[in-house]
Protein backbone atom coordinates (compact mmCIF):
# COMPACT_ATOMS: atom_id res chain seq x y z
CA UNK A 1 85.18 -93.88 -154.26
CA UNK A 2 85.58 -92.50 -157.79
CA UNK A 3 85.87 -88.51 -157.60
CA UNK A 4 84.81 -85.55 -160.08
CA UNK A 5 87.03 -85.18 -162.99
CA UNK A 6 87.77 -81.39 -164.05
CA UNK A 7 85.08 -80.21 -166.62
CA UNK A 8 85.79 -80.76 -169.68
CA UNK A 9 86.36 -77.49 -172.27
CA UNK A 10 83.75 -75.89 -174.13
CA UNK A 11 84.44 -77.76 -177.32
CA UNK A 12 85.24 -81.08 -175.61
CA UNK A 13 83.33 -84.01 -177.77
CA UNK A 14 84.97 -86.87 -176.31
CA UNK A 15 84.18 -89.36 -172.96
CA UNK A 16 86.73 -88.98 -170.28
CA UNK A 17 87.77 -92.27 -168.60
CA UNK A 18 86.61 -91.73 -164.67
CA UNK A 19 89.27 -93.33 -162.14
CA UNK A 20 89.14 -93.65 -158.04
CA UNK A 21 91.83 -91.18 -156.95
CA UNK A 22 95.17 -92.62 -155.49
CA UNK A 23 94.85 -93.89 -152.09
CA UNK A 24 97.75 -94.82 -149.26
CA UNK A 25 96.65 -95.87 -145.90
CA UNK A 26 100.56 -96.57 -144.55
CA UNK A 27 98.82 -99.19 -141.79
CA UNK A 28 98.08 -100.89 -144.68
CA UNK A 29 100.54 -102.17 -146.72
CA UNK A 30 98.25 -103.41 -149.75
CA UNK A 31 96.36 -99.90 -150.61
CA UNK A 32 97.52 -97.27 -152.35
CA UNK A 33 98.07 -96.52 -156.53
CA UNK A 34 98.57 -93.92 -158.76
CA UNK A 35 95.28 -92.72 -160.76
CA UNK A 36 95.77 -90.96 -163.91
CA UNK A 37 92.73 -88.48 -164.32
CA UNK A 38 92.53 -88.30 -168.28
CA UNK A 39 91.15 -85.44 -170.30
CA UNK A 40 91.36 -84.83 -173.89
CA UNK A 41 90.60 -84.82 -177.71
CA UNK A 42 92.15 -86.05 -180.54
CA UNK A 43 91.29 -82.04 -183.11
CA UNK A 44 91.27 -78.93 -181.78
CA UNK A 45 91.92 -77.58 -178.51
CA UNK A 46 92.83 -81.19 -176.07
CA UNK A 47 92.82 -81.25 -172.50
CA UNK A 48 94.09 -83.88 -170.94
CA UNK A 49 95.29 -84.48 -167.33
CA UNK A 50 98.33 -86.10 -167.69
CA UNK A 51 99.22 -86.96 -164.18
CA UNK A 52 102.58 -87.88 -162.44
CA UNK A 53 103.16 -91.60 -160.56
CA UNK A 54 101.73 -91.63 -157.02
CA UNK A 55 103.99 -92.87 -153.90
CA UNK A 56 102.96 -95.64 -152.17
CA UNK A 57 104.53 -98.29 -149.95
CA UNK A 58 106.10 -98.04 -146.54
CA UNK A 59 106.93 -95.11 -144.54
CA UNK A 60 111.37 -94.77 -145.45
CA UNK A 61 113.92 -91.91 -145.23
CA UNK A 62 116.47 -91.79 -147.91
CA UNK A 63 117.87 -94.34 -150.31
CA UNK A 64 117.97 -97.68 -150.58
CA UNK A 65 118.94 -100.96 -152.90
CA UNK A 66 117.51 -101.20 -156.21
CA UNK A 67 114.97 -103.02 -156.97
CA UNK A 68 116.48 -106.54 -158.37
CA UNK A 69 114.79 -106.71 -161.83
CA UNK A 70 116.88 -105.83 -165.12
CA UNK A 71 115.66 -102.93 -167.59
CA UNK A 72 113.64 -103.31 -170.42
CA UNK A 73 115.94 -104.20 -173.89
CA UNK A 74 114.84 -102.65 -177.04
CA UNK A 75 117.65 -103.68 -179.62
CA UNK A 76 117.05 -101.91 -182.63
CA UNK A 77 115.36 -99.12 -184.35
CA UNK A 78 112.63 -100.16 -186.25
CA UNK A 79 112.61 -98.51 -189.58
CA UNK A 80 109.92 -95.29 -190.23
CA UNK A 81 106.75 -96.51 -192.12
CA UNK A 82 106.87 -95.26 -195.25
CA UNK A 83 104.69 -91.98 -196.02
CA UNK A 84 101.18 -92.44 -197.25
CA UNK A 85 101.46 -89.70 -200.30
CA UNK A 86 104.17 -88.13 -201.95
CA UNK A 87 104.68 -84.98 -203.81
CA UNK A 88 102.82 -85.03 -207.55
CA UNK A 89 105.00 -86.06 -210.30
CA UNK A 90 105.05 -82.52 -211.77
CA UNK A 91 106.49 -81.28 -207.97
CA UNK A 92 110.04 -81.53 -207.68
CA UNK A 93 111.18 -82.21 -203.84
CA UNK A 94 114.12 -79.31 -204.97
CA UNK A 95 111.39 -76.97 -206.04
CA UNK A 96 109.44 -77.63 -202.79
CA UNK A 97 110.70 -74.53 -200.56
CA UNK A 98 108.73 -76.63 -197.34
CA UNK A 99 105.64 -77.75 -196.24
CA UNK A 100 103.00 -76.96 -193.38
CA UNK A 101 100.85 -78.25 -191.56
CA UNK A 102 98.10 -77.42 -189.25
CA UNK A 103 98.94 -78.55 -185.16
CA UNK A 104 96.89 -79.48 -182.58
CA UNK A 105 96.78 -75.57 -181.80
CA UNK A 106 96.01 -74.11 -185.21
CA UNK A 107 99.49 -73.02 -185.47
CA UNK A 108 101.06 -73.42 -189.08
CA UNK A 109 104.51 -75.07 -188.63
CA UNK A 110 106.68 -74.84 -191.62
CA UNK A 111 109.06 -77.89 -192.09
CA UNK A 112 111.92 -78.47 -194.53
CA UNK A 113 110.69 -80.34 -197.64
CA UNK A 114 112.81 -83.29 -197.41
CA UNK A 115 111.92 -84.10 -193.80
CA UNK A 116 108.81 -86.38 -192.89
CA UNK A 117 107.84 -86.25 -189.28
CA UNK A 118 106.07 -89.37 -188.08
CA UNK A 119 103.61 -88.94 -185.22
CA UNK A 120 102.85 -92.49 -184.77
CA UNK A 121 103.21 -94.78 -181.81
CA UNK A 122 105.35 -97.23 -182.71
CA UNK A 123 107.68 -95.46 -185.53
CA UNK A 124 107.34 -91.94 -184.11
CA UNK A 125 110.36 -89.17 -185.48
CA UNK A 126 110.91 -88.18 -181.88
CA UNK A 127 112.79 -92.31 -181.92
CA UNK A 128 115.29 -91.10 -183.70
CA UNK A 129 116.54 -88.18 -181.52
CA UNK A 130 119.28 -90.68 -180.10
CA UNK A 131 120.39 -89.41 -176.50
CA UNK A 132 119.87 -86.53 -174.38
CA UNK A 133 122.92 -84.75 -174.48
CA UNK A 134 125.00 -84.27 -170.97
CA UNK A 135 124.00 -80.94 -169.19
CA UNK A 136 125.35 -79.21 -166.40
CA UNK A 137 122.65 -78.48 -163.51
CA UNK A 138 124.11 -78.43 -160.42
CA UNK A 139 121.21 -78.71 -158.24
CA UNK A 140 122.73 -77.35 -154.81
CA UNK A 141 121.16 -78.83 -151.38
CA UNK A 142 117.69 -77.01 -151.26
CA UNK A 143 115.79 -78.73 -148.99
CA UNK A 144 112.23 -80.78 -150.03
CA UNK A 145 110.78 -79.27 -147.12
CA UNK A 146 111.15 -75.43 -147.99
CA UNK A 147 108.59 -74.22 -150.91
CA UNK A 148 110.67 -71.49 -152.14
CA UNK A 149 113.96 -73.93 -151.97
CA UNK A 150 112.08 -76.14 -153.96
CA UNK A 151 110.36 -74.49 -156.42
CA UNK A 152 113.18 -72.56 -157.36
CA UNK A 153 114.94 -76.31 -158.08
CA UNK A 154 112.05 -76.91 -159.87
CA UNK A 155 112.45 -74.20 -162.38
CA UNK A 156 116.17 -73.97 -162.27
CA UNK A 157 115.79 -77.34 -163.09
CA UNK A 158 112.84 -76.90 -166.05
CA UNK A 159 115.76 -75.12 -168.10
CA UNK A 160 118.19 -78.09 -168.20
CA UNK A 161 115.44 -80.03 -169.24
CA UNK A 162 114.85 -77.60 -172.04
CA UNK A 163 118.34 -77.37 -173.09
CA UNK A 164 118.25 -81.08 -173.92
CA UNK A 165 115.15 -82.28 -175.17
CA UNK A 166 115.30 -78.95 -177.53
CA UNK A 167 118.44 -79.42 -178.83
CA UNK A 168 118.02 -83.11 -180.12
CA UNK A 169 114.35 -82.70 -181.07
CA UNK A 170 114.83 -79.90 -183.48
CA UNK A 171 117.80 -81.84 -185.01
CA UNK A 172 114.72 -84.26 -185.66
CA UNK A 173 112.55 -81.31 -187.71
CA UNK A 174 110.51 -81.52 -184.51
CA UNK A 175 109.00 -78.18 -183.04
CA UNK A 176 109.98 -77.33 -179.36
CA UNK A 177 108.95 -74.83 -176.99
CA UNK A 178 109.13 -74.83 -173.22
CA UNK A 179 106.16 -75.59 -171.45
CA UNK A 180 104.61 -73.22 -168.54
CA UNK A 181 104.80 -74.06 -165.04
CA UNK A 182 102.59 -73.83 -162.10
CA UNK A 183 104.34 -74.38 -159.17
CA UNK A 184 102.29 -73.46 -155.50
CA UNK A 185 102.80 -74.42 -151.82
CA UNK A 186 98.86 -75.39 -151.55
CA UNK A 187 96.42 -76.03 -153.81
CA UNK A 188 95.06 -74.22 -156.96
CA UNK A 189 93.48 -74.22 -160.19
CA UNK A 190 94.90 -74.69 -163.56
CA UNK A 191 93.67 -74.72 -166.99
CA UNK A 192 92.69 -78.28 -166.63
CA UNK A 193 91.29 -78.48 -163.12
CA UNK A 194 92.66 -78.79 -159.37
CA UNK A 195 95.60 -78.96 -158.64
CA UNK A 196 96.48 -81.65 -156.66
CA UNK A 197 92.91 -83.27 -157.19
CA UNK A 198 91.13 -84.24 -154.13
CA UNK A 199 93.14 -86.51 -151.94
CA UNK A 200 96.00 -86.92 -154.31
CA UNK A 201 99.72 -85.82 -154.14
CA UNK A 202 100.53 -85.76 -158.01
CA UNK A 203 101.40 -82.70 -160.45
CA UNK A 204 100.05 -82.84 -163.77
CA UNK A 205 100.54 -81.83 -167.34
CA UNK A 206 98.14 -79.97 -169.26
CA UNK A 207 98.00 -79.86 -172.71
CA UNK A 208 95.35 -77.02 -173.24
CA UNK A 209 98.43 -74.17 -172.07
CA UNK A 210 100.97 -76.37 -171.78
CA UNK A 211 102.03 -76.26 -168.40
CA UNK A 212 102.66 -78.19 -165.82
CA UNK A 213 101.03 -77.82 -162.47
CA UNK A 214 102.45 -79.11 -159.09
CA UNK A 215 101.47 -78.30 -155.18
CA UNK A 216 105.05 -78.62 -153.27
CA UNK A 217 103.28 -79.03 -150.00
CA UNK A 218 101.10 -81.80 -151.68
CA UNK A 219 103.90 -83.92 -153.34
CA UNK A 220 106.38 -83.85 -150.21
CA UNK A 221 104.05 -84.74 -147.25
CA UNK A 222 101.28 -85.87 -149.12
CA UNK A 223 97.31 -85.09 -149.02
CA UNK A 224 94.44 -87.03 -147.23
CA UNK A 225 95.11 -90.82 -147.54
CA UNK A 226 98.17 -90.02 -150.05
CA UNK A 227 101.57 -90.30 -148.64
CA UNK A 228 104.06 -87.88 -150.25
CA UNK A 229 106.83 -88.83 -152.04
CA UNK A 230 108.95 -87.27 -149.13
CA UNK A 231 108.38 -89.78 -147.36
CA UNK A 232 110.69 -92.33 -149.73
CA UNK A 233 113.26 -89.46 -149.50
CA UNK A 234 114.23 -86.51 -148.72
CA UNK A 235 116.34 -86.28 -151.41
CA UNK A 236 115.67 -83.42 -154.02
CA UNK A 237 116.10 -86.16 -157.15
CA UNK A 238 113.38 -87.88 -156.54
CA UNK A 239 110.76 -84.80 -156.98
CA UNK A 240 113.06 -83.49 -159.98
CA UNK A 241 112.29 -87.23 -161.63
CA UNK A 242 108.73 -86.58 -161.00
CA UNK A 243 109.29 -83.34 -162.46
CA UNK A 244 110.88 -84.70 -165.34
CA UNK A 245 107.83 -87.48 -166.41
CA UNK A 246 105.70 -84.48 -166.46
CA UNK A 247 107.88 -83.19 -168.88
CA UNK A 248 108.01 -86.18 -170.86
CA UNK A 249 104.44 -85.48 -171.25
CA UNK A 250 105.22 -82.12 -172.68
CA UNK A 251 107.58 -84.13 -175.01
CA UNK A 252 104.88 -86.70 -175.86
CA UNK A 253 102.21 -83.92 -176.37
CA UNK A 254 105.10 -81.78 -179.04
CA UNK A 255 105.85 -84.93 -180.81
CA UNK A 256 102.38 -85.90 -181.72
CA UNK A 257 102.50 -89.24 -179.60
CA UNK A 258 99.47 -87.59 -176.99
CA UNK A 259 97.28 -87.17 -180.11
CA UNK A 260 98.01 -91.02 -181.09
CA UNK A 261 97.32 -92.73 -177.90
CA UNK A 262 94.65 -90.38 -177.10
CA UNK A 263 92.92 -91.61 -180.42
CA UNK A 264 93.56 -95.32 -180.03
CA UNK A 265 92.09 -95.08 -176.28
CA UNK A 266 88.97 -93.93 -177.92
CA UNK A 267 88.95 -96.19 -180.35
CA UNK A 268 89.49 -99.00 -177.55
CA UNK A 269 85.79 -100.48 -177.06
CA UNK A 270 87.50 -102.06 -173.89
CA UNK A 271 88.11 -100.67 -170.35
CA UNK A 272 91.17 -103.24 -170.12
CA UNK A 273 92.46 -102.10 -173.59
CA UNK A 274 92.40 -98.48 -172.51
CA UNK A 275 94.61 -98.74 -169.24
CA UNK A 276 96.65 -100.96 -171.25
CA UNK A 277 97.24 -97.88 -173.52
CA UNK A 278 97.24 -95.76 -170.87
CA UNK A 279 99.94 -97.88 -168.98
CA UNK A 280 102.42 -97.51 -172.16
CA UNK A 281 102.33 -94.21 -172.24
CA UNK A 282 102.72 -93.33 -168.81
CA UNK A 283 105.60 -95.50 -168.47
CA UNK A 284 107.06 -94.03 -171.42
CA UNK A 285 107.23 -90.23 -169.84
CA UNK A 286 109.03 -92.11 -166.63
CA UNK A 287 111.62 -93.36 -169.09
CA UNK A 288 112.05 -90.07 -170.58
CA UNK A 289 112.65 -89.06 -166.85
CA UNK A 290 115.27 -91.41 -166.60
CA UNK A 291 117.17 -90.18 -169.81
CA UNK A 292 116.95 -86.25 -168.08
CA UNK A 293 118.12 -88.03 -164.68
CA UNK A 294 120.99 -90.00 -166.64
CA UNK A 295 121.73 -86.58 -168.50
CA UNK A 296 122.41 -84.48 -165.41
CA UNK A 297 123.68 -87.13 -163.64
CA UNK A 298 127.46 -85.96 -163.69
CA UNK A 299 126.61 -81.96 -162.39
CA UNK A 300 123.69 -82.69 -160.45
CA UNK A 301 125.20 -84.91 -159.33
CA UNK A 302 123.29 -88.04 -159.23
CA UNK A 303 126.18 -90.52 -157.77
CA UNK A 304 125.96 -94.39 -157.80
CA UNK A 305 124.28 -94.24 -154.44
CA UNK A 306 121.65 -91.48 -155.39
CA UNK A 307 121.30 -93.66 -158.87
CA UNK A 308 120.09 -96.58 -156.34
CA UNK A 309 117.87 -93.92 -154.15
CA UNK A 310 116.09 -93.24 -157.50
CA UNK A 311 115.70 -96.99 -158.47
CA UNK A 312 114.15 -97.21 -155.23
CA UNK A 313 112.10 -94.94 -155.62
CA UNK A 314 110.31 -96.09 -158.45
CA UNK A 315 109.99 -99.21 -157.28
CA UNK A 316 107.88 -97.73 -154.61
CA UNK A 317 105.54 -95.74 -157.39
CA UNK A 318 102.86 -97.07 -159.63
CA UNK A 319 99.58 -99.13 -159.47
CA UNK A 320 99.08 -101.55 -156.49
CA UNK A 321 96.18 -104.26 -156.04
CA UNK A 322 92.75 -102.51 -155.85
CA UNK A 323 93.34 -99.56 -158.02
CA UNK A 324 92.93 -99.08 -161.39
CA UNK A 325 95.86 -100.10 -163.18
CA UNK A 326 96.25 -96.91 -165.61
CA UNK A 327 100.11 -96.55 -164.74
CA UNK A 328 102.21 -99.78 -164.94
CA UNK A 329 103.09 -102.30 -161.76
CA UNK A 330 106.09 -100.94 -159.32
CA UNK A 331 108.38 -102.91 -160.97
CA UNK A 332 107.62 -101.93 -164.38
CA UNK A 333 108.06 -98.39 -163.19
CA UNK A 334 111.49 -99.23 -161.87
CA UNK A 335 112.63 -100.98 -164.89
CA UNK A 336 111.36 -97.86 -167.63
CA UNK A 337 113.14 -95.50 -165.25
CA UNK A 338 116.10 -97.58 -165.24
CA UNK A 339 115.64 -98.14 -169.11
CA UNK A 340 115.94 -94.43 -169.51
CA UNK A 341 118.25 -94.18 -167.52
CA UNK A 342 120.63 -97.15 -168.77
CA UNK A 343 120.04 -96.77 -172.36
CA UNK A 344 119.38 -92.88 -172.77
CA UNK A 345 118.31 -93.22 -175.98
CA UNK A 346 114.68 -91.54 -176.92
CA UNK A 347 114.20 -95.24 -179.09
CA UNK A 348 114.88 -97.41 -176.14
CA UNK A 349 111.85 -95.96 -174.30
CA UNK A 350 109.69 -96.88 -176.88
CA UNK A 351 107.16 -98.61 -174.77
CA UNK A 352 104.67 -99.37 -177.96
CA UNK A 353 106.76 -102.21 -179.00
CA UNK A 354 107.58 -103.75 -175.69
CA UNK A 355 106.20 -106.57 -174.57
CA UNK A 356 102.44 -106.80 -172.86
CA UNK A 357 104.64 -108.08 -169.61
CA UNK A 358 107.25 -105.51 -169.35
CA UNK A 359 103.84 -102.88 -169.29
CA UNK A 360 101.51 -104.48 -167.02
């Protein structure tokens, strides 16, 4: 039964797309999904509810064999498109000091002259960031069960993530700044709505304040019909991934890639053509999970068996028959992760020129 989105802001002009909420009734093996409640704008002030992967599947305790699929290949780099103006004739590029430009904030953001930031889909600046460097973030053995244990992960945590993505995206002439986080035993209310919405497990991202919301209580045991993602493992690395696509939301949302899907779902005059948008770019913040994952993978540690926990795990997560398919199959999910993971390279999880298959 579909379920109340958050209201939108004041200056909100825009339809939200309304979704059933995620559903997992363990006695049966068929229900269950992940829902992405989606609110936003393309100008001004956006709020949208960019919401993690929901668990689903059968009740299992800790790790297991990978799923058997390969990841996604993406060979090569596909060149920028070229700018659509250029400096007048009379304007040097040496005697241009920099440019600015207005975000999705109002905030002017000056920019060296010679660099061009690209906020589309498919040829987006962010592609050529090349890897997340390697980063040390031991994460200790706090327990999935404890709320302080694991919020403190959470934000312990938050700061390798910053440490990386910042680093290569400013090399890129592309702003960074750390998100906010939101992090409660129960339930509450963010900037964007509940948190967890009604019956569901999932954190979410929004891009109002920039900060990402999460219930500990809710994404470990689950909520109502939900089962929690404790209950594929008790593991600490499989939250921290979940963690981690909500950042790669934050990402998305900095490098002007929300903006551009948000627009072309609007544009969409199909509900199949929007969940196929939506699909993309969902399974692009799980591969940027799977580059942090890869990244921390030597401190944290993630070893080859905890690798295979993870590729379990996300081929556990995603849409199943009867729900709205706004988040890419289980196996799609567990080949993006793994093509983060594998590749670690920001191009290689550039799910707007994959294939329709590899994003169904």
């Amino acid at each position: 039964m579909p379920y109340s989105q958050p209201p939108p802001p004041p200056n909100h002009q825009h339809p939200r797309p309304s979704y059933p909420p995620p559903q997992w009734q363990p006695q049966r093996p068929r229900s269950g999904g992940g829902a992405g409640a989606i609110v936003g704008g393309i100008f001004g002030v956006v709020a949208v509810v960019f919401v993690g992967l929901v668990v689903i599947g059968a009740l299992v305790k800790g790790g297991r064999h990978a799923d058997p699929v390969s990841p996604v290949a993406i060979p090569t780099l596909t060149p920028f498109e070229r700018p659509t103006s250029t400096p007048a004739a009379s304007e040097s590029t040496e005697s241009r000091l920099s440019e600015t430009r207005k975000d999705s904030t109002e905030t002017t953001v000056t920019r060296p002259a010679k660099q061009v930031v690209n906020t589309s889909l498919k040829n987006n600046t962010l592609y050529r960031a090349g890897s997340l460097p390697r980063v040390s973030c031991p994460a200790g053995s706090a327990s999935i069960y404890s709320h302080s244990q694991l919020k403190a992960l959470i934000l312990k945590t938050s700061r390798c993530l910053d440490r990386g993505w910042a680093q290569i995206m400013r090399a890129q002439g592309l702003t960074w700044k750390r998100p906010g986080y939101a992090i409660t035993s129960g339930r509450g209310r963010g900037a964007c709505g509940d948190f967890p919405s009604g019956g569901s497990i999932v954190p979410y991202y929004c891009p109002r304040n920039e900060t990402i919301y999460a219930s500990t209580t809710a994404m470990v045991k689950g909520s109502g019909s939900s089962g929690g993602y404790g209950q594929l493992t008790d593991w600490h690395g499989g939250v921290v991934s979940m963690m981690a696509h909500e950042y790669g939301h934050h990402i998305q949302q900095l490098s002007g890639l929300s903006n551009e899907w948000w627009g072309q779902t609007l544009r969409s005059s199909s509900q199949s053509g929007k969940l196929a948008l939506s699909r993309r770019f969902e399974l692009q913040a799980t591969c940027f999970g799977g580059m942090f994952m890869r990244s921390v993978s030597a401190s944290y540690p993630v070893t080859p068996a905890r690798r295979n926990t993870l590729y379990y795990f996300y081929s556990r997560v995603g849409d199943w028959a009867g729900n709205p398919r706004d988040h890419g199959s289980p196996a799609n999910n567990n080949r993006w992760f793994r093509q983060g993971y594998e590749k670690n390279k920001a191009y290689q999880c550039n799910t707007w020129l994959a294939p329709s298959s590899s994003t169904s």
